[in-house]
Protein backbone atom coordinates (compact mmCIF):
# COMPACT_ATOMS: atom_id res chain seq x y z
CA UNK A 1 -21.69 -12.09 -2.26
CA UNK A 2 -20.03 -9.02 -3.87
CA UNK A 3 -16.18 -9.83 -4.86
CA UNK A 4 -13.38 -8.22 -2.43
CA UNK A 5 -12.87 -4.65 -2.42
CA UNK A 6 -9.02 -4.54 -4.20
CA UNK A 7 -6.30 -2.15 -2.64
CA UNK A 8 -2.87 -2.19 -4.02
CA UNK A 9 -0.20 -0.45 -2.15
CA UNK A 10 2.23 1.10 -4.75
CA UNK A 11 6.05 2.44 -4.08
CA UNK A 12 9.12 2.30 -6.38
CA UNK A 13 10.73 -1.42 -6.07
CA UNK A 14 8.14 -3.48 -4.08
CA UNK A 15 10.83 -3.86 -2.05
CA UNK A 16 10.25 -2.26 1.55
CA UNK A 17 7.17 0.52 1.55
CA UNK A 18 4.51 -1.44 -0.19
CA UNK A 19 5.24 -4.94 1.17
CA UNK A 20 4.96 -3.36 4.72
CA UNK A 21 1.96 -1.70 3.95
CA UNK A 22 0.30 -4.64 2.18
CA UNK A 23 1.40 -7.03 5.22
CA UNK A 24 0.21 -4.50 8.13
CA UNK A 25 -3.09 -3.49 6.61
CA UNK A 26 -3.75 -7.39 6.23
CA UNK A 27 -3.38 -7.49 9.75
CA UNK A 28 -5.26 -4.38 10.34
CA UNK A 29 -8.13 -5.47 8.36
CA UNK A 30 -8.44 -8.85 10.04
CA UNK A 31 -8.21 -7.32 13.68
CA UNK A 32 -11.16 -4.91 12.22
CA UNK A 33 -13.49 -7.90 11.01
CA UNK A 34 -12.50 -6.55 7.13
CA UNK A 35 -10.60 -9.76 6.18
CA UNK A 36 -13.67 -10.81 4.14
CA UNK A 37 -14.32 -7.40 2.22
CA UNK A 38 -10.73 -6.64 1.50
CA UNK A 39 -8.32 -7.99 -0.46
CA UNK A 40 -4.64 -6.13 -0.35
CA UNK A 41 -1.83 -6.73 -3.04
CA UNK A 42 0.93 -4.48 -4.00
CA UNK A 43 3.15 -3.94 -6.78
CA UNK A 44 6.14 -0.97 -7.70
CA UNK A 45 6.39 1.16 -10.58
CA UNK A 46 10.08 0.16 -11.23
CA UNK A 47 9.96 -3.12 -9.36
CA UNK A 48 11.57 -6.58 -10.96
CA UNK A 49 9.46 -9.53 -10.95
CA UNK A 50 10.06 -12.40 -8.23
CA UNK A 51 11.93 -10.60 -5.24
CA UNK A 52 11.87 -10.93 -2.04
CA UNK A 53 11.06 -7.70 0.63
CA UNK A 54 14.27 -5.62 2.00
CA UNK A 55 15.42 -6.36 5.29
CA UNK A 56 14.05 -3.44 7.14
CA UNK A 57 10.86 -4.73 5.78
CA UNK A 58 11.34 -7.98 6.97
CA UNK A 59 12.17 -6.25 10.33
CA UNK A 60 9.44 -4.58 10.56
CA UNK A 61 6.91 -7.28 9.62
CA UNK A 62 8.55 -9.60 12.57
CA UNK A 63 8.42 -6.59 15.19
CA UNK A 64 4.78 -6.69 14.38
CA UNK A 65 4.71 -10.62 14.54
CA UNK A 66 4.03 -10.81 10.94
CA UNK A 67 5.96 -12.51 8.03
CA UNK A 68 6.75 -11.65 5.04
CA UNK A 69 8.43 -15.26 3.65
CA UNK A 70 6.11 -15.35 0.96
CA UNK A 71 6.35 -12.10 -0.05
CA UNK A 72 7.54 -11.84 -3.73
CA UNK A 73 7.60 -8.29 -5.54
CA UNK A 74 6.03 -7.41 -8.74
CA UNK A 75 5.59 -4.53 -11.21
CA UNK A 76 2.07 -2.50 -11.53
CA UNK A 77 0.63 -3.34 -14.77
CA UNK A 78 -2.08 -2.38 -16.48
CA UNK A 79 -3.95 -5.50 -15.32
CA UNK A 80 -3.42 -5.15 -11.75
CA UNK A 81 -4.49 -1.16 -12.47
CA UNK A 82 -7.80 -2.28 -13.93
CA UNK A 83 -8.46 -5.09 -10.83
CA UNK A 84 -7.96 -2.78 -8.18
CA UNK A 85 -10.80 -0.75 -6.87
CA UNK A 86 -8.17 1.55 -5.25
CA UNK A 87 -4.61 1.87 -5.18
CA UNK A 88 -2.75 3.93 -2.54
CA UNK A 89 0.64 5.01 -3.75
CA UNK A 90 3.53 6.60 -1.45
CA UNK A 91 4.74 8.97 -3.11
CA UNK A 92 3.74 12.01 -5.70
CA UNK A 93 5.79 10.88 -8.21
CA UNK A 94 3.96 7.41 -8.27
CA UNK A 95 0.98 9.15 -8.74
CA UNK A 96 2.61 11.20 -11.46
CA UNK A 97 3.97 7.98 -12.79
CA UNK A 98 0.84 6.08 -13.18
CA UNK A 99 -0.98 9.49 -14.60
CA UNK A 100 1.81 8.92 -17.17
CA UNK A 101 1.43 5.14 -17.89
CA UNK A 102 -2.13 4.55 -16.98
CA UNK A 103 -3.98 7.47 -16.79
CA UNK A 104 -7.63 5.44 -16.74
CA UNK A 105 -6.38 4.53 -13.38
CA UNK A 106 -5.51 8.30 -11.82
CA UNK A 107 -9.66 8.41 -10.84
CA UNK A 108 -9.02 5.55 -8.15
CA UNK A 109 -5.70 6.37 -7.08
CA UNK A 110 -5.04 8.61 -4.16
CA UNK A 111 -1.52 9.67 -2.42
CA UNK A 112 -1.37 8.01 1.30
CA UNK A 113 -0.18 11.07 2.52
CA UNK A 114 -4.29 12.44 1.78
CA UNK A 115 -5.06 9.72 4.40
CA UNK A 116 -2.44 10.84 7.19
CA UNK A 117 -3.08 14.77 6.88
CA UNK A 118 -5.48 16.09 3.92
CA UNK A 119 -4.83 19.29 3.98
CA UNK A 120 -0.91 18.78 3.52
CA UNK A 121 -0.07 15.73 1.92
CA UNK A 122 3.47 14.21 2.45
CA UNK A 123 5.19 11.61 0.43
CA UNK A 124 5.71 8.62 2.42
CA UNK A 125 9.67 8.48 2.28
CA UNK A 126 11.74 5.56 0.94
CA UNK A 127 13.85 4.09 4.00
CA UNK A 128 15.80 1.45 1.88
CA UNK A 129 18.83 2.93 2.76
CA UNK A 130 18.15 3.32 6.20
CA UNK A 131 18.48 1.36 9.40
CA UNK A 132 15.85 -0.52 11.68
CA UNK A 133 14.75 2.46 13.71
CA UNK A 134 13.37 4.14 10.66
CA UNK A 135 11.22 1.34 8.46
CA UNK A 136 9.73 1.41 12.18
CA UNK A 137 9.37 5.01 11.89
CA UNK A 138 7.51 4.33 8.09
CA UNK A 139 5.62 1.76 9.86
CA UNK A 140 4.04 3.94 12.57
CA UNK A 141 3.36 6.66 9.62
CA UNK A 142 1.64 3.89 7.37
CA UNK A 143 -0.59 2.45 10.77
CA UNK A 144 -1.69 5.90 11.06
CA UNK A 145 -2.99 5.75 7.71
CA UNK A 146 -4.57 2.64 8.47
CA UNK A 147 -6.60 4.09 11.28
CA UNK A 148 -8.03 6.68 8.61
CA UNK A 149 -8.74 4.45 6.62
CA UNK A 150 -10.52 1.79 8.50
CA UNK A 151 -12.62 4.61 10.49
CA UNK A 152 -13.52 5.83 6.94
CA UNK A 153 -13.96 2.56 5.51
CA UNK A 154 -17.42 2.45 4.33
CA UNK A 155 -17.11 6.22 2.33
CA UNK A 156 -14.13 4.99 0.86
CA UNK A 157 -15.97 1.53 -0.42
CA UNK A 158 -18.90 3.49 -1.41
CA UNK A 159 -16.50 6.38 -3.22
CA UNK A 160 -14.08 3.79 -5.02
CA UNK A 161 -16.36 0.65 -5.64
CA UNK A 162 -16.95 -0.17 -9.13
């Protein structure tokens, strides 16, 4: 049996973006039969070791009946760059960021915006400042990534396996 397909969901802190992302898609993936194939992780470009997720994401992962208790952050590294098979950052700067400090890694990373609309590609933006109504908002845009992304699952594998 072939190892699990690695995604890592990149923002800034690990703090609300990637931790929803990494704890919807989990859910996404098991409601798709892709539990087995996948494994999802994700990490910040400025994040501290050892936090927990933001409130809003917290929010957001209990509106969905999810948790995020165990949830602690952690900064991408060069090892968890080399893992992945694919990491999905949220905004152009990450990608310009990790061009920067890994560039062996810019070949399997890819802006989520790509996934939502290809032909104009939007950061996903940072709600840490904002209230409950819009991490829900952020959730919504990063489910409808999801869909893309499971529809197009197999050209992705086949595209970003190593």
């Amino acid at each position: 049996m072939n190892p699990p397909f690695r995604i890592i969901f990149v923002c800034t802190g690990n703090y609300c973006r990637s931790p929803m992302a990494e704890v919807l898609f989990k859910k996404r993936i098991t409601e798709a039969g892709l539990a087995d194939e996948i494994e999802v992780l994700s990490a910040g470009t400025c994040a501290l070791e050892g936090f927990p997720a933001s409130r809003g994401a917290y929010y957001v992962a209990n509106r969905f009946g999810l948790s995020l208790e165990a949830f602690v952050s952690q900064p991408l590294t060069r090892e968890l760059c080399e893992s992945a098979n694919l990491i999905i950052v949220m905004e152009q700067a990450h990608l310009d960021w990790i061009q920067v400090s890994f560039p062996e890694a810019v070949c399997k990373t890819v802006l989520l915006g790509e996934l939502i609309d290809p032909d104009r590609p939007q950061d996903v933006p940072d709600p840490i400042s904002a209230g409950e109504h819009y991490f829900i908002y952020i959730a919504k845009l990063l489910n409808g990534a999801f869909d893309k992304l499971i529809e197009d699952w197999t050209s992705i594998r086949k595209r970003y396996q190593a």
